[in-house]
C-alpha atoms as a PDB file:
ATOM      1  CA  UNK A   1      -5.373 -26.339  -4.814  1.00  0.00           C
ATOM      2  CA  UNK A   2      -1.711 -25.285  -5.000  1.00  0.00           C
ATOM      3  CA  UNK A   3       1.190 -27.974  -5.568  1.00  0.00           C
ATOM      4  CA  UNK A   4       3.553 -28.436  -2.175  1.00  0.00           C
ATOM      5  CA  UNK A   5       6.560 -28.751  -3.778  1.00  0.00           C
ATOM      6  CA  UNK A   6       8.225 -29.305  -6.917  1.00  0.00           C
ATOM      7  CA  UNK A   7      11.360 -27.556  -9.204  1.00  0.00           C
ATOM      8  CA  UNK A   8      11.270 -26.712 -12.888  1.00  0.00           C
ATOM      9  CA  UNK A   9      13.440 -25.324 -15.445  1.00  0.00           C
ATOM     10  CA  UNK A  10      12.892 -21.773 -16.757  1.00  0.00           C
ATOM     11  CA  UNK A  11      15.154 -19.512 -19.108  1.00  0.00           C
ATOM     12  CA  UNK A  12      17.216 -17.408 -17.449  1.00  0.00           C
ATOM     13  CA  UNK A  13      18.066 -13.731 -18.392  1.00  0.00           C
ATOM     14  CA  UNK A  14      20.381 -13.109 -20.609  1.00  0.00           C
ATOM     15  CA  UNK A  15      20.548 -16.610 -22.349  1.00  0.00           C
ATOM     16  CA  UNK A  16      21.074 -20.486 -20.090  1.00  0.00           C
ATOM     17  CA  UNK A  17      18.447 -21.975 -17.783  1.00  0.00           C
ATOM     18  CA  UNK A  18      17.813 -22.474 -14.334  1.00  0.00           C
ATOM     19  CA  UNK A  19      16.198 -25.234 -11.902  1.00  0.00           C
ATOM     20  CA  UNK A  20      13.421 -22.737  -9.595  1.00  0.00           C
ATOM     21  CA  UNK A  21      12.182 -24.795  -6.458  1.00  0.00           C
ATOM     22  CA  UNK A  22       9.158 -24.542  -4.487  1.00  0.00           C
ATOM     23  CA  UNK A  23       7.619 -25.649  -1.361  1.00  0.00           C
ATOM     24  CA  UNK A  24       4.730 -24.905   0.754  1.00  0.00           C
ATOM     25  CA  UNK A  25       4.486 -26.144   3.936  1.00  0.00           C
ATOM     26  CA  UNK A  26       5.306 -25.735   7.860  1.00  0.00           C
ATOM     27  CA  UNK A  27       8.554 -24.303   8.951  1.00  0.00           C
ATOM     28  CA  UNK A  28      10.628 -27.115  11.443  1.00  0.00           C
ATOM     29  CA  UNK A  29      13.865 -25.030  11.853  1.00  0.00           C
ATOM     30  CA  UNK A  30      14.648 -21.827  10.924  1.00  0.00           C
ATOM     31  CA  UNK A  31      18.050 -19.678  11.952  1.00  0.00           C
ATOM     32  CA  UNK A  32      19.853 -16.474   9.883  1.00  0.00           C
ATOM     33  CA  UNK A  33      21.394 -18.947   7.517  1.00  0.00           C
ATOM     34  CA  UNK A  34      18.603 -21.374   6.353  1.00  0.00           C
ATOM     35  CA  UNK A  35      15.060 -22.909   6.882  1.00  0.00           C
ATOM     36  CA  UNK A  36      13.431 -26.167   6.742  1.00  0.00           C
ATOM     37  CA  UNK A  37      10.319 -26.815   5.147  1.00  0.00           C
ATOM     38  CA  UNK A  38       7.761 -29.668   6.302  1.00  0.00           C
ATOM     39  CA  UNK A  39       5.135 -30.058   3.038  1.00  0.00           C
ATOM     40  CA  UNK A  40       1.771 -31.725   4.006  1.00  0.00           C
ATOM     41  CA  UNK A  41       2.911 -35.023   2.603  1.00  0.00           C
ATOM     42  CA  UNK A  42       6.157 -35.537   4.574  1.00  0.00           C
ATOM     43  CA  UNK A  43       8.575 -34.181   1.754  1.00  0.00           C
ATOM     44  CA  UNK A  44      11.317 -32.162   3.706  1.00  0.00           C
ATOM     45  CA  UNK A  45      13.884 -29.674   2.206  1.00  0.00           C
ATOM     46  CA  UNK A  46      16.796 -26.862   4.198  1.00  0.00           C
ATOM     47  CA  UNK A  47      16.954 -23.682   2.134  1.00  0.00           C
ATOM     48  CA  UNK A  48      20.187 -21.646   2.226  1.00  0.00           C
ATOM     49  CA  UNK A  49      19.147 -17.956   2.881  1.00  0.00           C
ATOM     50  CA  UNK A  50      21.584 -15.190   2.427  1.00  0.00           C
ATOM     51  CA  UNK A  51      21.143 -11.199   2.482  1.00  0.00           C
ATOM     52  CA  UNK A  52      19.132 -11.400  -1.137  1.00  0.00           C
ATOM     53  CA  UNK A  53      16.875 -13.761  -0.089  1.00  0.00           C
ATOM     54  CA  UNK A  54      13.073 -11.784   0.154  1.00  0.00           C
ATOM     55  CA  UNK A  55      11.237 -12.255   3.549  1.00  0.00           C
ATOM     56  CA  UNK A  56       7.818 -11.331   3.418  1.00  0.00           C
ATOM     57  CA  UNK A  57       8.470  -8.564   0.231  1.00  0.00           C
ATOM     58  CA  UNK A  58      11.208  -7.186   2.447  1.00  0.00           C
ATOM     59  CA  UNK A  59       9.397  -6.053   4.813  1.00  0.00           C
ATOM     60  CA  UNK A  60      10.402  -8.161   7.701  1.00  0.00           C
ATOM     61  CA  UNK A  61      13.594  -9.855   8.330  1.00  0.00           C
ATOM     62  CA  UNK A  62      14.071 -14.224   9.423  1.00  0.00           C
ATOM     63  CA  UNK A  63      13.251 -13.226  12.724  1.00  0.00           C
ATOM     64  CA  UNK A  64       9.534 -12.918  12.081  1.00  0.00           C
ATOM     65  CA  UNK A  65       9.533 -16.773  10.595  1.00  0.00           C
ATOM     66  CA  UNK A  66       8.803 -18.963  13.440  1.00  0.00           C
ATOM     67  CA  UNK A  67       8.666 -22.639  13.780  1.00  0.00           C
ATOM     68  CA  UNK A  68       5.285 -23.888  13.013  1.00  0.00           C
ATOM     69  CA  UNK A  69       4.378 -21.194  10.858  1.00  0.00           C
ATOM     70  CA  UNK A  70       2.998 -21.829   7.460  1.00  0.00           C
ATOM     71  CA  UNK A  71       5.599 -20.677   4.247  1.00  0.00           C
ATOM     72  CA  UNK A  72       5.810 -20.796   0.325  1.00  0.00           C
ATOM     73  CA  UNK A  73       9.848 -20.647  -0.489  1.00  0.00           C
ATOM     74  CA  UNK A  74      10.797 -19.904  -3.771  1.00  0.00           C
ATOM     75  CA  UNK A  75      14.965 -21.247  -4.458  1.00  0.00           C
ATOM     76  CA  UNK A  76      17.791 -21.244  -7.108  1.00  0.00           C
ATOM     77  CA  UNK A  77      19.031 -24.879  -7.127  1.00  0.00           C
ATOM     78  CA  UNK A  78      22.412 -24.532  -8.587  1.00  0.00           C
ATOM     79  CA  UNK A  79      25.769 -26.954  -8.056  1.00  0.00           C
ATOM     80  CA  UNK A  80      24.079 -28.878  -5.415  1.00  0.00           C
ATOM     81  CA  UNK A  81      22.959 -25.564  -3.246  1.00  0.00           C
ATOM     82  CA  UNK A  82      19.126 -24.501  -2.433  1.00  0.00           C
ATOM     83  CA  UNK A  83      19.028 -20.500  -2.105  1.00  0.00           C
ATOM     84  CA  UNK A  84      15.718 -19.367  -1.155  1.00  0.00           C
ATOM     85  CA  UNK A  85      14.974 -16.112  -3.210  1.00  0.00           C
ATOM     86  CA  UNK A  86      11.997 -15.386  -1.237  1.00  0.00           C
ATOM     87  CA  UNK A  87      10.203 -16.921   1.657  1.00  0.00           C
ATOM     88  CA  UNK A  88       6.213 -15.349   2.731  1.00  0.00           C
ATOM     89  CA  UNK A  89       4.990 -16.349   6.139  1.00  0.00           C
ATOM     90  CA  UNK A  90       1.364 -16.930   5.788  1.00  0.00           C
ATOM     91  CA  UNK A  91       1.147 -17.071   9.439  1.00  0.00           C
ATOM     92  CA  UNK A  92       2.087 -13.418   9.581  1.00  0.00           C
ATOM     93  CA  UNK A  93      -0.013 -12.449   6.576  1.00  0.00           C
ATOM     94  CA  UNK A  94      -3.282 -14.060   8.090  1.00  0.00           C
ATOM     95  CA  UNK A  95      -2.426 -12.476  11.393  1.00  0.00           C
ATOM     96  CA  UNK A  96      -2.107  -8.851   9.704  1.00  0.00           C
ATOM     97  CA  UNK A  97      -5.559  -9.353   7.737  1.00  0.00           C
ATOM     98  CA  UNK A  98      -6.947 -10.225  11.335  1.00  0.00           C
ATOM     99  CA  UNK A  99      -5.868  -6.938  12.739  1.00  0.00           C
ATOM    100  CA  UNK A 100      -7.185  -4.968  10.180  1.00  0.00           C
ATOM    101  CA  UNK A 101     -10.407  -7.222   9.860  1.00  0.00           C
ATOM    102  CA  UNK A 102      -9.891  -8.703   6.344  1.00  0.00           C
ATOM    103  CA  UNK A 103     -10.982 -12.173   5.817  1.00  0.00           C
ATOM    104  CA  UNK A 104      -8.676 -14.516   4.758  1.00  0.00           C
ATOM    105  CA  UNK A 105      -8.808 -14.701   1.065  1.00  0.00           C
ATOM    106  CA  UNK A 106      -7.698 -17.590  -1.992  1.00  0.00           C
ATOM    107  CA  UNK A 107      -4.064 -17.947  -1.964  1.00  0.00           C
END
């Protein structure tokens, strides 16, 4: 079982620390700018996304993360702001194993 949500404090390169978010869950809104995250229990959060931010290992851009799809986000909480430094679309990952007739595995 993996958590839904939570932040923690790791070092950061090159001396200081830094809060790291994360939140699985379903995606309520989603534009070129941020997403919102639904965890199983209610808990809520909008990520800021910007040209850094990871979508599915680069691969594919926001316009592959649809509403109702299922998401792990991974954010920089600094001054009051949520950046997303990577978002993966389980939705489109299961899908892809379908195609090529892999089960779905642990995640």
């Amino acid at each position: 079982m993996g958590a839904l949500h939570g932040e923690y404090v790791v070092e950061k390169e090159g001396g200081g620390y830094q809060t790291v978010a994360s939140q699985r869950g379903e995606v309520t809104a989603v534009s070129k700018d941020s997403i919102t995250v639904k965890s199983a229990d209610g808990y809520s959060k909008t990520y800021t996304l910007t040209t850094d931010t990871l979508v599915n290992a680069t691969r594919d851009g926001i316009d592959s993360v649809k509403p109702g799809n299922t998401v792990s986000v991974s954010a920089i909480v600094a001054d009051g702001k949520v950046t997303a430094i990577s978002v993966n679309d389980g939705t489109v990952r299961d899908a892809a194993n379908q195609k090529w007739g892999l089960k779905r595995g642990p995640r």
